[in-house]
Protein backbone atom coordinates (compact mmCIF):
# COMPACT_ATOMS: atom_id res chain seq x y z
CA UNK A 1 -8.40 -24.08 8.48
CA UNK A 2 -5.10 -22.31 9.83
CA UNK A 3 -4.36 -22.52 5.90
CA UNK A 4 -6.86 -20.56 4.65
CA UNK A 5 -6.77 -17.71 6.93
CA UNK A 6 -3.45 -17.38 6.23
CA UNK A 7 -4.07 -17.24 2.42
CA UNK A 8 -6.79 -14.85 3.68
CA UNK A 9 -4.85 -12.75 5.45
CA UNK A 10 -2.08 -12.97 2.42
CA UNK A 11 -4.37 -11.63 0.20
CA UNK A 12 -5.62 -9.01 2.03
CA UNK A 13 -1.98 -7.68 2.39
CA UNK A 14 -1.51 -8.06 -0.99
CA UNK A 15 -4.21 -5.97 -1.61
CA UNK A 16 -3.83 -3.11 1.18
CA UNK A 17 0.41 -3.04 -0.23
CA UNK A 18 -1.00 -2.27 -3.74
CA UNK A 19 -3.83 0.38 -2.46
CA UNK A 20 -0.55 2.03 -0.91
CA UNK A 21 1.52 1.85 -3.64
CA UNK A 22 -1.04 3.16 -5.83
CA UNK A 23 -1.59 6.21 -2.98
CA UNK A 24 2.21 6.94 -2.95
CA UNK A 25 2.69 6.93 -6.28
CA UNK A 26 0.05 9.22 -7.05
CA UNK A 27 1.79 11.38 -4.35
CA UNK A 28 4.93 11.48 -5.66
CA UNK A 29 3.93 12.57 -8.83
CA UNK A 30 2.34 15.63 -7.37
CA UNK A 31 5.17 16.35 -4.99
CA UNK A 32 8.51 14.63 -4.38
CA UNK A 33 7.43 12.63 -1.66
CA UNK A 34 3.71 13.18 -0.15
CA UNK A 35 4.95 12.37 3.17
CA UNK A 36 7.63 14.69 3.45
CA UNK A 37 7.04 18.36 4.13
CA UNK A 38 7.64 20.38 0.72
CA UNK A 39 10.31 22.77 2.81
């Protein structure tokens, strides 16, 4: 049981990291770094 929540919970990591990435990424190529100020 303990197990598979923690695969669970590994894969939803996995998949909230690459939502980021793909966020950030699409940031930065607009801007230098979309959470920095542009100043």
């Amino acid at each position: 049981m303990q197990g598979g929540i923690e695969a669970a919970f590994k894969a939803l990591h996995n998949e909230i990291l690459e939502q980021l990435n793909r966020i950030l990424s699409h940031h930065i190529h607009r801007r230098d770094f979309g959470l920095l100020p542009n100043r």
